[in-house]
Protein backbone atom coordinates (compact mmCIF):
# COMPACT_ATOMS: atom_id res chain seq x y z
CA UNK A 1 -86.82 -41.44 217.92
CA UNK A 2 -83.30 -41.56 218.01
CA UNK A 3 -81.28 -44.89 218.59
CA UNK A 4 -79.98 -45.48 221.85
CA UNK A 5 -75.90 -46.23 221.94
CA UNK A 6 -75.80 -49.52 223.13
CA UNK A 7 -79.19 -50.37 220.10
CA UNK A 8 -76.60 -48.56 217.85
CA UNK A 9 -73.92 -51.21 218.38
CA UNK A 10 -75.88 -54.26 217.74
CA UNK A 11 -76.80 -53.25 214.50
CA UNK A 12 -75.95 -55.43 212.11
CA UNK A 13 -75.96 -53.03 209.30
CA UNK A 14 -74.11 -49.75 210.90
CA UNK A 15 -70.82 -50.68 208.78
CA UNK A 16 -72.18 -52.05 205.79
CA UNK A 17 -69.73 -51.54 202.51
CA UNK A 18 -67.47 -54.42 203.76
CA UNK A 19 -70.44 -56.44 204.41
CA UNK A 20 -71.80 -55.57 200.93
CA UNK A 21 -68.56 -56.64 198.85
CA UNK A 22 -68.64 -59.95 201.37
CA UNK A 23 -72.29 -60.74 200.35
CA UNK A 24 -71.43 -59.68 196.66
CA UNK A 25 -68.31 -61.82 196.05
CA UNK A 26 -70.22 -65.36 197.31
CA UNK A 27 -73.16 -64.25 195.22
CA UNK A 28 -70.52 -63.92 192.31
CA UNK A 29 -68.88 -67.38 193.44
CA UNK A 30 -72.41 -69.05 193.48
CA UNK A 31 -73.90 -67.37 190.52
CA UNK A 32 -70.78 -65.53 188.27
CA UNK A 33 -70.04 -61.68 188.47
CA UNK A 34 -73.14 -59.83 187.01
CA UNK A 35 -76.44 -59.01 186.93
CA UNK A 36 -77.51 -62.08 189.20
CA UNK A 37 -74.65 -61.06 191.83
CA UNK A 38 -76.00 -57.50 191.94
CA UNK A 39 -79.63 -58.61 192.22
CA UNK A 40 -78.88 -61.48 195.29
CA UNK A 41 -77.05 -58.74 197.49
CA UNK A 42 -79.90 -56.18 196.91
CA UNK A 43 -82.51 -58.65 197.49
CA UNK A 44 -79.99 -60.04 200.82
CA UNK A 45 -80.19 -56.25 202.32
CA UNK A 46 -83.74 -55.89 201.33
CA UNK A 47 -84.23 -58.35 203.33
CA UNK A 48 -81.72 -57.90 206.36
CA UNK A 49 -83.22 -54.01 206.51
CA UNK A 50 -86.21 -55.86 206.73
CA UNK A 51 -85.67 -58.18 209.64
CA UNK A 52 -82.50 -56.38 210.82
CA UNK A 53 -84.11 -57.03 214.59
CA UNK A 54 -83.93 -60.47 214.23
CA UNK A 55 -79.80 -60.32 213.73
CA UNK A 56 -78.71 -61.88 217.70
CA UNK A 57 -74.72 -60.53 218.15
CA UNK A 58 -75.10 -63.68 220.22
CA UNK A 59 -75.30 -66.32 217.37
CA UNK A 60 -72.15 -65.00 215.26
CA UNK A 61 -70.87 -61.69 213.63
CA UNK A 62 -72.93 -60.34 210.69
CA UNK A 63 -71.55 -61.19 208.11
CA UNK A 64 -72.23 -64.77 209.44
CA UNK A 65 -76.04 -63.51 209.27
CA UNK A 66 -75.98 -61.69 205.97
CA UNK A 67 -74.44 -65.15 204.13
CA UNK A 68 -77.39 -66.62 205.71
CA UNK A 69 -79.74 -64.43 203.89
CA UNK A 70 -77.67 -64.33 200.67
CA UNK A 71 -77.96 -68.25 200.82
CA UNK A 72 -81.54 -68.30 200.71
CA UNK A 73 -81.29 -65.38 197.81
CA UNK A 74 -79.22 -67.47 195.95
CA UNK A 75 -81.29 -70.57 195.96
CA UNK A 76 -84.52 -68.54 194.94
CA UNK A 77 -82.47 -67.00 192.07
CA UNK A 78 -80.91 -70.89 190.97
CA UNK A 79 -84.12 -71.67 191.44
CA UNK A 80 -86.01 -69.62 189.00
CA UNK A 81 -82.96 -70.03 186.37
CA UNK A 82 -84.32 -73.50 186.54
CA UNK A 83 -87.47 -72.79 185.82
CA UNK A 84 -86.69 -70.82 182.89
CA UNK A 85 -83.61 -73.52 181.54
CA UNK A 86 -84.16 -76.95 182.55
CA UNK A 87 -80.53 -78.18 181.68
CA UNK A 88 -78.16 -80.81 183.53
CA UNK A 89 -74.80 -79.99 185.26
CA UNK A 90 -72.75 -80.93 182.42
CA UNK A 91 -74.33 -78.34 180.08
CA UNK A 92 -74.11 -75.77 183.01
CA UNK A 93 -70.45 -76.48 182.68
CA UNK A 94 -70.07 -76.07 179.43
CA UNK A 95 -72.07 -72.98 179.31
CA UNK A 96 -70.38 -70.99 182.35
CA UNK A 97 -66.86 -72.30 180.74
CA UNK A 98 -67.99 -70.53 177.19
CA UNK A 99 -69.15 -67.62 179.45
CA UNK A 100 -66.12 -66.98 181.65
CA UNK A 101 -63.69 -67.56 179.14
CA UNK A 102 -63.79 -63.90 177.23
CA UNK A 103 -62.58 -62.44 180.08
CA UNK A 104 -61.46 -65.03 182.72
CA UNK A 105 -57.85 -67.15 182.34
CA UNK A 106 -57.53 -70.80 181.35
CA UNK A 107 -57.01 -71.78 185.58
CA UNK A 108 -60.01 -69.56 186.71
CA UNK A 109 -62.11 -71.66 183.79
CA UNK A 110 -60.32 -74.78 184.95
CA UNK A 111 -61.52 -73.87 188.74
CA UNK A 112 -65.30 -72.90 188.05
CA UNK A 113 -65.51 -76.44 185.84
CA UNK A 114 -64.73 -78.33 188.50
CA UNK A 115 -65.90 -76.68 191.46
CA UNK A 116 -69.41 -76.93 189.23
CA UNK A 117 -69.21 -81.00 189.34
CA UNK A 118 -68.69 -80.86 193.14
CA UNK A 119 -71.75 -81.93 194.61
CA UNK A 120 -73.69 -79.20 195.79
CA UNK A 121 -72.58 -79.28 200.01
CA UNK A 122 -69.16 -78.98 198.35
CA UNK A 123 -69.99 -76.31 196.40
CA UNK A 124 -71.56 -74.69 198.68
CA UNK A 125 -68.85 -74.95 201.24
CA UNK A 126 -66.30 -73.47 199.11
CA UNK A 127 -68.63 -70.47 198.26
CA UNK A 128 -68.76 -69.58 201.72
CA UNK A 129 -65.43 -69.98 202.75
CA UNK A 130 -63.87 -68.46 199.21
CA UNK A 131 -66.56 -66.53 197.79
CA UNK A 132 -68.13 -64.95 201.30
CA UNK A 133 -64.22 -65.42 202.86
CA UNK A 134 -65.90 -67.11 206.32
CA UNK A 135 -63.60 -68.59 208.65
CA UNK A 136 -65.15 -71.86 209.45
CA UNK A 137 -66.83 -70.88 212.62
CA UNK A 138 -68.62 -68.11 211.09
CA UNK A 139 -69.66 -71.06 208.60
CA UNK A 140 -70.38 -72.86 210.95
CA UNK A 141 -72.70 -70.58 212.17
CA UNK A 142 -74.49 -70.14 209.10
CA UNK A 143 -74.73 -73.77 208.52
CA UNK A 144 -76.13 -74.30 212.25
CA UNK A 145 -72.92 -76.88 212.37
CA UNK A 146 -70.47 -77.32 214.72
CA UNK A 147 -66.83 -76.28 213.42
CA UNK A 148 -65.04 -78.76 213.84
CA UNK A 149 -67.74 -80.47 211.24
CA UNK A 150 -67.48 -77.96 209.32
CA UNK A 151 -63.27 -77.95 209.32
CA UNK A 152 -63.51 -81.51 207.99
CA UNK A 153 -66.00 -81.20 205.04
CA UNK A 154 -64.11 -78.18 203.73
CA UNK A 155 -60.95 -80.07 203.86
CA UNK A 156 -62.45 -83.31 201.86
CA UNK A 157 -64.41 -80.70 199.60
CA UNK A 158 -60.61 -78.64 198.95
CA UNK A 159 -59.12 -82.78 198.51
CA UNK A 160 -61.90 -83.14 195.93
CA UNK A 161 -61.35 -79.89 194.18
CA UNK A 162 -57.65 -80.96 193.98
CA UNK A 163 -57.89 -84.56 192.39
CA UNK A 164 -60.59 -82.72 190.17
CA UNK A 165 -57.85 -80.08 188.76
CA UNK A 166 -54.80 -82.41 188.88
CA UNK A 167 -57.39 -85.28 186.70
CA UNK A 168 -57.90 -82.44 183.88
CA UNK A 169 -53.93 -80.95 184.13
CA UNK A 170 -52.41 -82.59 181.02
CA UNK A 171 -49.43 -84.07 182.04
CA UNK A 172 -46.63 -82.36 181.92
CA UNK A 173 -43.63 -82.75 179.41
CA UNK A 174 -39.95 -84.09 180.79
C-alpha cells in the first residue's frame, strides 16, 4: 500500500544521508572514528526503521530523535567495552591519546584528553552539541530539558573544557 503524502512527510527517515553523517560524527565524538562509530549508527537506524512510527514531528526535528537512539547505542556499546576491559578513566586517556595520535594533531589529542576527564553530563553535552552539531533546543529535546538548562550546562561544560586545555598549555615563552 502506498504512503499517503501527508504519512510521507512525517517520516523521519525520507532524507536520511544528512541524518546518517549527524548520527555518525557523535558516535565518532563518543566512541572515536571506526568500527564502533559504524556499528552505533547501523544499530541507531536498525532501530529507528524499527520504531520509525514512534518519531512525533511534534517533540523536535529528527535528528533530535535519531541522537536519542544513538545515545542509547552508545551506552550499550561503552557498556560492553566495559565488560570486556575493566580499566579507569585515566588509562582510557592514555589509551585513546596513544590511539589518536598516528593520525590526529597534538590539539585534537590535547582536546579528546580533556574532554575524556569531563565528567560524563559534560561529556555528553559536548558530544551532542559538537559531535551530533544540535543547537541546544534540539538537545534539549533529546535530554527531555528545558533549553535554557541546557544553554547553561553547555556553557560551564565549554568553561571547564577551557581551564582544562589552558592547565595542560605549557606556558608560553616571552
Amino acid at each position: 500500500m502506498a504512503a499517503r503524502p501527508w504519512e510521507r512527510l512525517s517520516d523521519p527517515l525520507r532524507n536520511p544521508a544528512p541524518l546518517i553523517q549527524r548520527v555518525y560524527a557523535y558516535a565518532a565524538y563518543r566512541l572515536g572514528d571506526g568500527a564502533d562509530a559504524d556499528d552505533v549508527t547501523s544499530e541507531t537506524f536498525e532501530r529507528a526503521l524499527r520504531y520509525r512510527d514512534s518519531y512525533d514531528a511534534m517533540k523536535g526535528p529528527p535528528a533530535a530523535w535519531l541522537i536519542g537512539i544513538a545515545q542509547r547505542c552508545v551506552a550499550d556499546s561503552l557498556r560492553r567495552r566495559t565488560d570486556l576491559i575493566s580499566t579507569t578513566d585515566e588509562t582510557v586517556v592514555d589509551q585513546m591519546t596513544e590511539a589518536d595520535h598516528a593520525d590526529s594533531s597534538a590539539l585534537r589529542l590535547d582536546v579528546s584528553a580533556a574532554v575524556a576527564t569531563l565528567g560524563l553530563r559534560d561529556r555528553e553535552l559536548i558530544a551532542l552539541r559538537y559531535g551530533a552539531d544540535l543547537k541546544a533546543k534540539d538537545i534539549a529535546v533529546v535530554l527531555g530539558e528545558k533549553t535554557n538548562a541546557v544553554e547553561v550546562a553547555l556553557h560551564r561544560a565549554l568553561d571547564r573544557l577551557t581551564s582544562l586545555l589552558e592547565e595542560s598549555r605549557p606556558p608560553s615563552r616571552s
